[in-house]
C-alpha atoms as a PDB file:
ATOM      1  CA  UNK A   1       0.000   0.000   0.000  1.00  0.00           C
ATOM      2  CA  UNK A   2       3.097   2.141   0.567  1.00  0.00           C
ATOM      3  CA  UNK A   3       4.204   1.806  -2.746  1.00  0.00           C
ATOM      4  CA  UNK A   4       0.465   3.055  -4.140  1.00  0.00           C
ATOM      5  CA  UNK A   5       0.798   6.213  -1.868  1.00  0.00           C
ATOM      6  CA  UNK A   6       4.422   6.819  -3.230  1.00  0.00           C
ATOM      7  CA  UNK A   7       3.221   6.064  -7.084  1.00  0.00           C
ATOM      8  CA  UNK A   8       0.108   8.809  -6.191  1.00  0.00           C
ATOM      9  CA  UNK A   9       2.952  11.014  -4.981  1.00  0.00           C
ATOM     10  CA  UNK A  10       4.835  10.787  -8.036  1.00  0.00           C
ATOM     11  CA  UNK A  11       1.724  11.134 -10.165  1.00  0.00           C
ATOM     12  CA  UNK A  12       1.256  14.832  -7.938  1.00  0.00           C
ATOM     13  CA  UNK A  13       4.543  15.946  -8.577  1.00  0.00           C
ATOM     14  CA  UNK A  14       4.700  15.497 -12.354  1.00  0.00           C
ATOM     15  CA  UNK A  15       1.377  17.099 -12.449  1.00  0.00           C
ATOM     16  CA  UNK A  16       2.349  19.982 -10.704  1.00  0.00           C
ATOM     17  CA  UNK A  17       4.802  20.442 -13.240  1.00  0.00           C
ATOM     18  CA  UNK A  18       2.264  20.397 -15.997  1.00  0.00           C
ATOM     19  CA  UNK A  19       0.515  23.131 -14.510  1.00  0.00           C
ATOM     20  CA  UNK A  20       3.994  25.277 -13.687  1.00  0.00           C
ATOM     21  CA  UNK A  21       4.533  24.237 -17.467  1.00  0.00           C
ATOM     22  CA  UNK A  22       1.049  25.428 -18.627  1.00  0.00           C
ATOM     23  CA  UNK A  23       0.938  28.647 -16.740  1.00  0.00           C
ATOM     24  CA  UNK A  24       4.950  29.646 -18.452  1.00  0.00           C
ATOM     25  CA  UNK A  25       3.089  28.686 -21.817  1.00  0.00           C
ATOM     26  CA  UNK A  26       0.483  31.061 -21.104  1.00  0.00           C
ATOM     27  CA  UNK A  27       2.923  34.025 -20.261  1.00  0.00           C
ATOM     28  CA  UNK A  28       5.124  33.039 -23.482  1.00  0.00           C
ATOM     29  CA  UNK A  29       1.741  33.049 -25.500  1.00  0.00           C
ATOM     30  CA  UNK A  30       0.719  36.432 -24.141  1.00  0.00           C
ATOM     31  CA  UNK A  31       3.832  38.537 -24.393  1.00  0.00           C
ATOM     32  CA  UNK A  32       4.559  37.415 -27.866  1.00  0.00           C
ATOM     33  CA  UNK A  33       7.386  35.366 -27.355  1.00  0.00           C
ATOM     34  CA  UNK A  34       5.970  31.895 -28.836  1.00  0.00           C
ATOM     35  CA  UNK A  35       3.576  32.048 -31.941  1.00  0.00           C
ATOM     36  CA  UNK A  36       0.682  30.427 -31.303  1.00  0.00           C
ATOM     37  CA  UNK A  37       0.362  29.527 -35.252  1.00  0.00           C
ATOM     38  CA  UNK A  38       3.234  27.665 -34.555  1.00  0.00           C
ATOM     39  CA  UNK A  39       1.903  24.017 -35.115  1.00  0.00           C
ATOM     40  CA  UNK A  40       4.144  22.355 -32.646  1.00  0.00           C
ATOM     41  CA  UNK A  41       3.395  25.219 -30.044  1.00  0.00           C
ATOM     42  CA  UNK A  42      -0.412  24.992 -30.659  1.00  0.00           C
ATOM     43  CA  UNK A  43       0.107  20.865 -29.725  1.00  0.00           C
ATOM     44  CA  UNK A  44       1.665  21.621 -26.772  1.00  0.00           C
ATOM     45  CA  UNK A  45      -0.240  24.275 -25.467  1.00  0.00           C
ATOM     46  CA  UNK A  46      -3.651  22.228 -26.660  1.00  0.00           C
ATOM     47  CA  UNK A  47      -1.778  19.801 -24.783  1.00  0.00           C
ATOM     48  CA  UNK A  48      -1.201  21.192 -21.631  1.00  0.00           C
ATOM     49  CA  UNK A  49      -4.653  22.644 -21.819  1.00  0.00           C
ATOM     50  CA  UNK A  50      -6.470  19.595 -21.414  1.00  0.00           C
ATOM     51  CA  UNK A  51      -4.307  17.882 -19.066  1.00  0.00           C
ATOM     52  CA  UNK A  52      -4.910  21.126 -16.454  1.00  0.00           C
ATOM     53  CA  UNK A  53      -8.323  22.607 -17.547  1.00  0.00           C
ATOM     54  CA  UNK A  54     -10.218  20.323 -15.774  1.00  0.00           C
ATOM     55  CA  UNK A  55      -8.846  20.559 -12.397  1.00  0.00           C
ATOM     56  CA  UNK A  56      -8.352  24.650 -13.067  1.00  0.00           C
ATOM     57  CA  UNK A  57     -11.801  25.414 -14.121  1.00  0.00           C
ATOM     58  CA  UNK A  58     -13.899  24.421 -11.085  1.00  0.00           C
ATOM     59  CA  UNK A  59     -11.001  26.857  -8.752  1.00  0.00           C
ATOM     60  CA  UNK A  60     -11.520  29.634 -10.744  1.00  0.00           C
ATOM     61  CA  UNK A  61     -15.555  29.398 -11.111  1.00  0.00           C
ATOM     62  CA  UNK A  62     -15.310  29.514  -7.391  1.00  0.00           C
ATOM     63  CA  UNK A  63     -12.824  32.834  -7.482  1.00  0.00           C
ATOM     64  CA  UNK A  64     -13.678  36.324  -8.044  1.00  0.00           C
ATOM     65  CA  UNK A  65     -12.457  38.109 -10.745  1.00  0.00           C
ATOM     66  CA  UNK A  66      -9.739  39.623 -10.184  1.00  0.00           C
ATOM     67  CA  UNK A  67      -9.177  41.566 -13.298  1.00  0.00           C
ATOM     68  CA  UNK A  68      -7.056  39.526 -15.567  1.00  0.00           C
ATOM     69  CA  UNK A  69      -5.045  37.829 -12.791  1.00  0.00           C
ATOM     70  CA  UNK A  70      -5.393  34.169 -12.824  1.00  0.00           C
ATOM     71  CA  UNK A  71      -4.399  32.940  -9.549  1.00  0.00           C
ATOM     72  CA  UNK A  72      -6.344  29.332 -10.159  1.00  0.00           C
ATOM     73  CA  UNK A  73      -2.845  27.722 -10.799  1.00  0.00           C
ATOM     74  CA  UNK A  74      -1.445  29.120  -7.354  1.00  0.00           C
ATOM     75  CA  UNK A  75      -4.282  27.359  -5.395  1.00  0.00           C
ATOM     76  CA  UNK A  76      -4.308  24.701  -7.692  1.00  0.00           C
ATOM     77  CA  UNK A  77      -0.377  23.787  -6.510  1.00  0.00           C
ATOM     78  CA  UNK A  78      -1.000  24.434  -3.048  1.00  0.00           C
ATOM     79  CA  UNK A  79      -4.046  22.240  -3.101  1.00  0.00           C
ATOM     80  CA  UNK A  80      -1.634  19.372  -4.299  1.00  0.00           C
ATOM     81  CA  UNK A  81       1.163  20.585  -2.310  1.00  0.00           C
ATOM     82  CA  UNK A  82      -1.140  19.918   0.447  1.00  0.00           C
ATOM     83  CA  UNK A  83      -2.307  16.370  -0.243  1.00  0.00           C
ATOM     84  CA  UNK A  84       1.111  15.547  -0.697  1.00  0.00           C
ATOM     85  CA  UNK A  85       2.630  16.914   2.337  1.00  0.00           C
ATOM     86  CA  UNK A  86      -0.143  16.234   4.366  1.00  0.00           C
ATOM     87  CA  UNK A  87      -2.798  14.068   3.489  1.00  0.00           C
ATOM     88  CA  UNK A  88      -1.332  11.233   1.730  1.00  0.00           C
ATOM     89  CA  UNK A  89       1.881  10.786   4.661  1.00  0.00           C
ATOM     90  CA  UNK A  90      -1.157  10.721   7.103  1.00  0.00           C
ATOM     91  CA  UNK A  91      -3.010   7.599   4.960  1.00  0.00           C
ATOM     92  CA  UNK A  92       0.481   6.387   5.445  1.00  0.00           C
ATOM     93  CA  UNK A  93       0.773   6.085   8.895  1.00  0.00           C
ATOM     94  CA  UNK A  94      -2.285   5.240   9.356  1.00  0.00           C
ATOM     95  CA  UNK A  95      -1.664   1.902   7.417  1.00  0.00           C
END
């Protein structure tokens, strides 16, 4: 069962990336420093939007707007930061 709760924590981590990965995309996409008509920068950012879309979307239908600022991605990491650190060493020791 150990191993499960280290393969979950694995799975968190590289996720986590994925996000840090979409939200640099985003910034490269909106100062003009990738093309978007770029084919292989349209796959990866299609990509990387539907691997984090569906966990972002519910966080920031619960946020208010704050005016351009995303900050669905910060809670979104700190939300798996927190199972991580917290939750899954706690299943842990409770096994």
């Amino acid at each position: 069962m150990i191993e499960l709760l280290q393969f979950i924590s694995q799975l968190i981590t590289m996720y986590e990336f994925l996000v840090i990965a979409s939200v640099i995309m985003s910034w490269l996409i909106g100062f003009g420093i990738v093309n978007p008509y770029n084919q292989i920068a349209r796959s990866i950012w299609i990509f990387l939007q539907t691997v984090t879309e569906p966990a972002l979307r519910p966080i920031r239908a619960m946020l208010p707007n704050f005016g351009g600022i995303d900050v669905s991605p910060i809670i979104l990491l700190l939300g798996l930061q927190f199972v991580q650190h917290v939750i899954l060493p706690n299943i842990a020791k409770a096994l």
